[in-house]
PDB file of N, CA and C in Angstrom:
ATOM      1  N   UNK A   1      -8.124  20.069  -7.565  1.00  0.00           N
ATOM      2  CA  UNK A   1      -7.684  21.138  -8.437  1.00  0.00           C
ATOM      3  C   UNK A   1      -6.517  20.701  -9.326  1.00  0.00           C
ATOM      4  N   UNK A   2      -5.595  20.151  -8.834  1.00  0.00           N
ATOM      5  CA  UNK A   2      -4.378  19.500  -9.737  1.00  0.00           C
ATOM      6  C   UNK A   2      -4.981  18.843 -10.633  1.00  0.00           C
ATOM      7  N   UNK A   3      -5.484  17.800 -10.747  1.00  0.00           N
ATOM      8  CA  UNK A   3      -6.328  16.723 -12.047  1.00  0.00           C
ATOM      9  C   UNK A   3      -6.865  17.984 -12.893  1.00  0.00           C
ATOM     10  N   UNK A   4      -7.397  18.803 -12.523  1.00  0.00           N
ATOM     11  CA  UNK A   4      -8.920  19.991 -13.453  1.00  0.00           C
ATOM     12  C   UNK A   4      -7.526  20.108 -14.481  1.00  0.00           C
ATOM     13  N   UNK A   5      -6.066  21.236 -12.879  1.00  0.00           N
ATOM     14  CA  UNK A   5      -5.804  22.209 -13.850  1.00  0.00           C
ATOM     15  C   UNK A   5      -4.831  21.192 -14.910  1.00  0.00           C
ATOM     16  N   UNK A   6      -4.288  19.693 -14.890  1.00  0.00           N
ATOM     17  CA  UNK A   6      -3.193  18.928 -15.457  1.00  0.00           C
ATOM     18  C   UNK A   6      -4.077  19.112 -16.960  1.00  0.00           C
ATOM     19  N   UNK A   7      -5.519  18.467 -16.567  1.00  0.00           N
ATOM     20  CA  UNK A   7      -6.493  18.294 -17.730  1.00  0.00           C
ATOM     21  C   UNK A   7      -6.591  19.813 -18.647  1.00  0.00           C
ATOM     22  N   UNK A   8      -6.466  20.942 -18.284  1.00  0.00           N
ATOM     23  CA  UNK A   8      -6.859  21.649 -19.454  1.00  0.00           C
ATOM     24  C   UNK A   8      -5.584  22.503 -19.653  1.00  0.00           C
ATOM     25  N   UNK A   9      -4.324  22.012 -19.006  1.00  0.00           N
ATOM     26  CA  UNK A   9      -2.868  22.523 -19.093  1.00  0.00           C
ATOM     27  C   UNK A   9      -2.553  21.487 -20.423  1.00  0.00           C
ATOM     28  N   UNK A  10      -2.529  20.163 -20.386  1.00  0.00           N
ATOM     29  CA  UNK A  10      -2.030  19.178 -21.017  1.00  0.00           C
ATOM     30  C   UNK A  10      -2.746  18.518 -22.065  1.00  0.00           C
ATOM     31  N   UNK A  11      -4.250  18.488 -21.593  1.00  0.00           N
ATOM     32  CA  UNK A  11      -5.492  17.850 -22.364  1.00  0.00           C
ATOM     33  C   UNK A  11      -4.900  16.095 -22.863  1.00  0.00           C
ATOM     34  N   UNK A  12      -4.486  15.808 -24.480  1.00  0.00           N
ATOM     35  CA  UNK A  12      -4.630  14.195 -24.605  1.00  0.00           C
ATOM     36  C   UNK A  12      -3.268  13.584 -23.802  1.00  0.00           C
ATOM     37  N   UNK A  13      -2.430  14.738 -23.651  1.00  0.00           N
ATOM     38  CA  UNK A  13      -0.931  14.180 -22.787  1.00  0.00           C
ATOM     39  C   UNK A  13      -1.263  14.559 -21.423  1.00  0.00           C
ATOM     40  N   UNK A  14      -2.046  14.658 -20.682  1.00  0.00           N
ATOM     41  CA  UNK A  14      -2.626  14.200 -19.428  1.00  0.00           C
ATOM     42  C   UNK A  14      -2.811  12.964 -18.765  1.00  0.00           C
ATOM     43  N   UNK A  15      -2.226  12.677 -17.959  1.00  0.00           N
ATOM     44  CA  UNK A  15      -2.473  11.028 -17.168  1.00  0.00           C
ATOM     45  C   UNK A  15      -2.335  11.577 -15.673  1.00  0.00           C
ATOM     46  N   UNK A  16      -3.900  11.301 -15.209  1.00  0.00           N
ATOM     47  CA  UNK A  16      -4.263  10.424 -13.441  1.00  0.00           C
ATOM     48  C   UNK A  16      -3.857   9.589 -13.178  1.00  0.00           C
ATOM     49  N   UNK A  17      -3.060   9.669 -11.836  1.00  0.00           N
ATOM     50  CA  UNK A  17      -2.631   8.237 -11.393  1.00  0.00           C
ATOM     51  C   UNK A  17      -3.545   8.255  -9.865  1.00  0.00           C
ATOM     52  N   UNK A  18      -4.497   7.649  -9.481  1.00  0.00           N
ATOM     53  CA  UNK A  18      -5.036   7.211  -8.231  1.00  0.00           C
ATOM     54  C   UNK A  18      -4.684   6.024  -7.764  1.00  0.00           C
ATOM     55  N   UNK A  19      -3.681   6.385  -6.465  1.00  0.00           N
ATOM     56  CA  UNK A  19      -3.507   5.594  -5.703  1.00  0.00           C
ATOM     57  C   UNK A  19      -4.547   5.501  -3.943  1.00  0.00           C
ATOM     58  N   UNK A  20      -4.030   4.133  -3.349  1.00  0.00           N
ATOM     59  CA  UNK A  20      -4.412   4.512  -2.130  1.00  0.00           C
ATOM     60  C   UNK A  20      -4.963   6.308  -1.367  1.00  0.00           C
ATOM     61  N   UNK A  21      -5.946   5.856  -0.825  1.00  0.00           N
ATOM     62  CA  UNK A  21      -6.487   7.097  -0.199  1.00  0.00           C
ATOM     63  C   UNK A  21      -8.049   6.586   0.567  1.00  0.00           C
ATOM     64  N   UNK A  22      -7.952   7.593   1.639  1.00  0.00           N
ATOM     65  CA  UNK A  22      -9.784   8.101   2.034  1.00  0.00           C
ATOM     66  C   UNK A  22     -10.229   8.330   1.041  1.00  0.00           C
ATOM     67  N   UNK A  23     -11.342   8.680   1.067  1.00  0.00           N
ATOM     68  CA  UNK A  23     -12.566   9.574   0.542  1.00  0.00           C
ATOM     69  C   UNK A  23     -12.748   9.916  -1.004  1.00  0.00           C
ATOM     70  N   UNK A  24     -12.810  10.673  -1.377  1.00  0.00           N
ATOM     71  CA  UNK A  24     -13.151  11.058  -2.972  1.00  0.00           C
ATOM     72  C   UNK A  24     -12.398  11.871  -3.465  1.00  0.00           C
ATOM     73  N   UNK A  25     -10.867  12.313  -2.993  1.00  0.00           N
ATOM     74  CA  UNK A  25     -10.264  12.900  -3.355  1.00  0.00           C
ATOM     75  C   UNK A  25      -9.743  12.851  -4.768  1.00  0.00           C
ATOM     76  N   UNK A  26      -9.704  13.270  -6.542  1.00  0.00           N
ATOM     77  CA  UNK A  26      -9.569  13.006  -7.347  1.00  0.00           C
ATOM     78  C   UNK A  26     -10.854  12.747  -8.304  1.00  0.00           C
ATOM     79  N   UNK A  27     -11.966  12.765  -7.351  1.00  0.00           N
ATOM     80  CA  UNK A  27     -13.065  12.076  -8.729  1.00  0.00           C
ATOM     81  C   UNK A  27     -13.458  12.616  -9.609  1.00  0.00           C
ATOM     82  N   UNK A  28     -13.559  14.319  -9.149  1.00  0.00           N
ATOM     83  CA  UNK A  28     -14.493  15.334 -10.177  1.00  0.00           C
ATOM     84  C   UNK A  28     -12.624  15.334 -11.257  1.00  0.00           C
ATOM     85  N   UNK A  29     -11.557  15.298 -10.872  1.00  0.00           N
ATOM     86  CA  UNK A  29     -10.511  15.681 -11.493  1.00  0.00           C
ATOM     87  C   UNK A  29     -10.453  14.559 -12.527  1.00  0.00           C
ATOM     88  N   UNK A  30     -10.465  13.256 -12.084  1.00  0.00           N
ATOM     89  CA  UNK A  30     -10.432  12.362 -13.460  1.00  0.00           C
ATOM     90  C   UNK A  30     -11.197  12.249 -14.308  1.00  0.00           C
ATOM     91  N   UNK A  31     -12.316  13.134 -13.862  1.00  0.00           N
ATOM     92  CA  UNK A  31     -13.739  12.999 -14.955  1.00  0.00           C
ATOM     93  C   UNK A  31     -12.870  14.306 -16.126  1.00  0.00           C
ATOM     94  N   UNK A  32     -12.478  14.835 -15.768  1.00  0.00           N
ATOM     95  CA  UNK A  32     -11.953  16.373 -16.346  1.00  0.00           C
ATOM     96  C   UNK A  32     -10.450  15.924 -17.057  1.00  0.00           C
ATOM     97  N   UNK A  33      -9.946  14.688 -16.761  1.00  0.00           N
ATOM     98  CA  UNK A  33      -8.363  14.449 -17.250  1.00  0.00           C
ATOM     99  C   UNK A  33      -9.235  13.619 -18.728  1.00  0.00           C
ATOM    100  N   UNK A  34     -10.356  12.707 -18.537  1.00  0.00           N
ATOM    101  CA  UNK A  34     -10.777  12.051 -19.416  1.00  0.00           C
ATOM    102  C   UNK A  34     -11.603  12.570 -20.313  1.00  0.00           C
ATOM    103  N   UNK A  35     -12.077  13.744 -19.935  1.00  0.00           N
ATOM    104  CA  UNK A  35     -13.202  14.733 -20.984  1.00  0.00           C
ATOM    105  C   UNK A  35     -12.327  15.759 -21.896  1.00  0.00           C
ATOM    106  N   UNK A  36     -10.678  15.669 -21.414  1.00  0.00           N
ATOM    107  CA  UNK A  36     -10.156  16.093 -22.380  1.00  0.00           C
ATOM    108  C   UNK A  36      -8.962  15.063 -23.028  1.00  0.00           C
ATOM    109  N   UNK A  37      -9.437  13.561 -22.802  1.00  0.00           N
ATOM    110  CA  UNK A  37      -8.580  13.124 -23.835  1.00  0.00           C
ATOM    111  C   UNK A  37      -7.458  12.288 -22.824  1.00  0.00           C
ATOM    112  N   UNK A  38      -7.312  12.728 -22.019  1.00  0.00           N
ATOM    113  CA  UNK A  38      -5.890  12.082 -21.262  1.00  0.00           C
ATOM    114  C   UNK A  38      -6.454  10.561 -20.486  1.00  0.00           C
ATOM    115  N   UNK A  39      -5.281  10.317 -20.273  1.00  0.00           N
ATOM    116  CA  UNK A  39      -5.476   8.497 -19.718  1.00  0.00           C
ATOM    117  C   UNK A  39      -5.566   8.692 -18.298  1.00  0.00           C
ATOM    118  N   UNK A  40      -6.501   7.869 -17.586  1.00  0.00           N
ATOM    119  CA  UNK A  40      -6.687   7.315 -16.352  1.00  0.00           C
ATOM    120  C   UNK A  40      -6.383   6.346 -15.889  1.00  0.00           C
ATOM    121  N   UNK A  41      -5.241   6.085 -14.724  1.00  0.00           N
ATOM    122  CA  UNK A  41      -4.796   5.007 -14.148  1.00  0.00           C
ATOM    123  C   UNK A  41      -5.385   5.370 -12.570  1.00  0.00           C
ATOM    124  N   UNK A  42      -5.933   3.797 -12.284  1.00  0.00           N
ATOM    125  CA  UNK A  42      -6.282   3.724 -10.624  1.00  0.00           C
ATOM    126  C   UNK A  42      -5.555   2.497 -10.191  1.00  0.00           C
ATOM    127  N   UNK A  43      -5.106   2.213  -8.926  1.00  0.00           N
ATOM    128  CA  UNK A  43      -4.891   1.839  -8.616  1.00  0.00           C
ATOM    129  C   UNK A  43      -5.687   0.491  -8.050  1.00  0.00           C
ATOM    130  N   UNK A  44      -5.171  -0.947  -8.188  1.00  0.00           N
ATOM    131  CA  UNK A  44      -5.871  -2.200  -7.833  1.00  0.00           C
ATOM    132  C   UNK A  44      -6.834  -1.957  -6.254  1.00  0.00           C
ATOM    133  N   UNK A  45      -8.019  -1.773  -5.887  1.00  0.00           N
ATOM    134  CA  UNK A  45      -8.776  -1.321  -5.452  1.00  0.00           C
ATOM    135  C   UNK A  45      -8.322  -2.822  -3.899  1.00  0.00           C
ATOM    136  N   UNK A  46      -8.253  -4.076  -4.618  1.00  0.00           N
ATOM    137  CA  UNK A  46      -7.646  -5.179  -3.879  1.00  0.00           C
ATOM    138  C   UNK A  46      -6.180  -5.114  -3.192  1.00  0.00           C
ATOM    139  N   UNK A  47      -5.385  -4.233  -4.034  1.00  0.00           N
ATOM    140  CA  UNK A  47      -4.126  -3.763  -3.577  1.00  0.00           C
ATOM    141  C   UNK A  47      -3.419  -3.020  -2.466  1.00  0.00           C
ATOM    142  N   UNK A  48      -4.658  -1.998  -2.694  1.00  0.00           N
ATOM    143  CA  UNK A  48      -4.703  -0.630  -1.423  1.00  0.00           C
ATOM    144  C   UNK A  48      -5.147  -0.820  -0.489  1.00  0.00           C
ATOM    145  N   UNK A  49      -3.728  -0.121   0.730  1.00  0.00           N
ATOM    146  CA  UNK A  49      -4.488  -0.176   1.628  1.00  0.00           C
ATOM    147  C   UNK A  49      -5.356   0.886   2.196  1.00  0.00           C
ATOM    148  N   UNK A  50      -5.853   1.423   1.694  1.00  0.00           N
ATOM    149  CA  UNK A  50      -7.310   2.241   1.496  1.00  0.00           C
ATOM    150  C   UNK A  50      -7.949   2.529   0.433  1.00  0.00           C
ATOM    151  N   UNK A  51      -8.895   1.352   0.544  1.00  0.00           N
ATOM    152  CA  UNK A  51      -9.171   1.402  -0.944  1.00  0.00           C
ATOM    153  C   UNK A  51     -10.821   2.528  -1.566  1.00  0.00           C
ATOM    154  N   UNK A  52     -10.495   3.534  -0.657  1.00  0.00           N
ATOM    155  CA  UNK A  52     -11.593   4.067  -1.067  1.00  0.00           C
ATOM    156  C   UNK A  52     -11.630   5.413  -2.396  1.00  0.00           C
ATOM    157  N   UNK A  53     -10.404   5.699  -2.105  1.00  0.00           N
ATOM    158  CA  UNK A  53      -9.847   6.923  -3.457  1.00  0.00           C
ATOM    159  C   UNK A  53     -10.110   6.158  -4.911  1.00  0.00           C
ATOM    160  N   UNK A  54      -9.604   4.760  -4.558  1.00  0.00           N
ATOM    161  CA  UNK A  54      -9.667   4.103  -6.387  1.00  0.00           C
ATOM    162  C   UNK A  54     -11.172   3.760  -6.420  1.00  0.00           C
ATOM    163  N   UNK A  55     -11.576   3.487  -5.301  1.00  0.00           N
ATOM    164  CA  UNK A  55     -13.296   2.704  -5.581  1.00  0.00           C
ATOM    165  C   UNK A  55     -13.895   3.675  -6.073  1.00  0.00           C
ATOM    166  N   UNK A  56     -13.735   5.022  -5.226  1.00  0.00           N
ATOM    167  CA  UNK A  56     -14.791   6.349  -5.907  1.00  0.00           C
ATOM    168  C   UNK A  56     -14.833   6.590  -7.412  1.00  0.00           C
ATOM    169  N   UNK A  57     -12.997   6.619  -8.177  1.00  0.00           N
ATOM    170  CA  UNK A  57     -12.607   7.125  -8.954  1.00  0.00           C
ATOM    171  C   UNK A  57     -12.832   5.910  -9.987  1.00  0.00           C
ATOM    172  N   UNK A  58     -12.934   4.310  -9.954  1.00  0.00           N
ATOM    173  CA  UNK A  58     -13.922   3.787 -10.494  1.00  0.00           C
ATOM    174  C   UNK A  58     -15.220   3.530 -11.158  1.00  0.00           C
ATOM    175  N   UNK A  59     -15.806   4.218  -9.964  1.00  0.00           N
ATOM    176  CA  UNK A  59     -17.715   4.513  -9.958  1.00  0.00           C
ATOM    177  C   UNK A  59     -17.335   5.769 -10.585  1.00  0.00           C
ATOM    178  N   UNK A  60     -16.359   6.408 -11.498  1.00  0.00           N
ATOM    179  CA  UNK A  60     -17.319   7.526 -12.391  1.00  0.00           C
ATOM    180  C   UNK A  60     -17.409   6.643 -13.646  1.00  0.00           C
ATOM    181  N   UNK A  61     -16.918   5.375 -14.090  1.00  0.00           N
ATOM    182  CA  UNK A  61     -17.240   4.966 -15.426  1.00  0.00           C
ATOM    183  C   UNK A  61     -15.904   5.402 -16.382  1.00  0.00           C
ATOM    184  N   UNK A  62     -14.720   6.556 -15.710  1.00  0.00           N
ATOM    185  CA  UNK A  62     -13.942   7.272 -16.735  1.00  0.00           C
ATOM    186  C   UNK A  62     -12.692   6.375 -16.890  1.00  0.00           C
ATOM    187  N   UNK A  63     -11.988   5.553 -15.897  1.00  0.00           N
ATOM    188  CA  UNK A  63     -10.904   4.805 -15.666  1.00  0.00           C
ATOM    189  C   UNK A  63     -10.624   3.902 -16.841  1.00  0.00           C
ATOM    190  N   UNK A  64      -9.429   4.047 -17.324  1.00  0.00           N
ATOM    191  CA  UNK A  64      -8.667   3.389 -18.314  1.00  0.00           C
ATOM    192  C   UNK A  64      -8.354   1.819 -17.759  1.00  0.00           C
ATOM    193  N   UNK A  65      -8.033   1.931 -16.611  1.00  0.00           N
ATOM    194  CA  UNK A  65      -7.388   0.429 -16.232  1.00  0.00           C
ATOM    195  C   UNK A  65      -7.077   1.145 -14.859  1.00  0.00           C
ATOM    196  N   UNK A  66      -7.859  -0.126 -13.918  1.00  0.00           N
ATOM    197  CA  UNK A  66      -7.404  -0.670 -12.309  1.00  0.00           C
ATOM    198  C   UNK A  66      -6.267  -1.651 -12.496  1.00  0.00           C
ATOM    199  N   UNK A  67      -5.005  -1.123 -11.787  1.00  0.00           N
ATOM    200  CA  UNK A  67      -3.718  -2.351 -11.900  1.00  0.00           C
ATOM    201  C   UNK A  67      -2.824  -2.008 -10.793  1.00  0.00           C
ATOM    202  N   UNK A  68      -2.555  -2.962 -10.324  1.00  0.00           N
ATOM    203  CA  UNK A  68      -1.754  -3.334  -9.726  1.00  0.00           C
ATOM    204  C   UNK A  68      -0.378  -2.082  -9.650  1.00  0.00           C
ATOM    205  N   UNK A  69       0.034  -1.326  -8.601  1.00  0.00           N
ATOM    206  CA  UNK A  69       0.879  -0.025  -8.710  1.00  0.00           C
ATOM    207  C   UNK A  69       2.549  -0.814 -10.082  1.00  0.00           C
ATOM    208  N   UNK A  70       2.441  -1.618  -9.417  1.00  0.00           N
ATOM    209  CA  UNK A  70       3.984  -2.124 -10.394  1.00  0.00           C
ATOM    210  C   UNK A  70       3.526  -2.259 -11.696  1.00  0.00           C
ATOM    211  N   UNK A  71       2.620  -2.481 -12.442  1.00  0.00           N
ATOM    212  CA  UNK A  71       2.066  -2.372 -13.745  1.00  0.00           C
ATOM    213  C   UNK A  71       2.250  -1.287 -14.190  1.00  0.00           C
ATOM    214  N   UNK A  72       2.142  -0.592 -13.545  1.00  0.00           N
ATOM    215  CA  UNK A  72       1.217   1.287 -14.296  1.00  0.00           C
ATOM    216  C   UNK A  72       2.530   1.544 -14.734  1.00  0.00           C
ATOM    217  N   UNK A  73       3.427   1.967 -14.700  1.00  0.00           N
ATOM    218  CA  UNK A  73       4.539   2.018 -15.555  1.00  0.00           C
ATOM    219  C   UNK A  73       4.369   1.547 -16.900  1.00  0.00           C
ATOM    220  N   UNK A  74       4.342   0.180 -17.161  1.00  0.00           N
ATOM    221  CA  UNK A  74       4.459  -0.192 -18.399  1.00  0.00           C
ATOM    222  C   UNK A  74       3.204   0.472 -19.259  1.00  0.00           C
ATOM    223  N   UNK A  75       2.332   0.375 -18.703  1.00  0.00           N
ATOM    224  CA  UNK A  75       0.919   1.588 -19.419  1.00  0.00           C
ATOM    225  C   UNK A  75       1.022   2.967 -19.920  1.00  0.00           C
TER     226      UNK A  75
END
């Protein structure tokens, strides 16, 4: 729900950040941060230590850039 409501509160000044996590928490939300314009950051999928939140949020095709958590700042 946070990603939906950031995406149609903020729309192109919207940014996902997926870090470490279980399961699919975030996926339907970054599809919704990127259908209105805002940037997607995931986290290095090699980095995490659970790398299943960034792998899901990967496999939608919407992700701006997988990097490394100390990167995403400068992005």
């Amino acid at each position: 729900m946070f990603f939906r409501s950031l995406a149609e509160t903020h729309g192109l000044n919207a940014a996902a950040v997926v870090l470490s996590g279980t399961g699919a928490d975030g996926t339907m939300g970054v599809k919704r941060v990127k259908e209105h314009g805002g940037l997607v950051l995931v986290q290095d999928p090699a980095e995490a230590e659970y790398d299943a939140m960034p792998r899901h949020a990967l496999a939608t095709g919407v992700v701006d850039a997988a990097l490394p958590v100390a990167e995403m700042p400068r992005r």
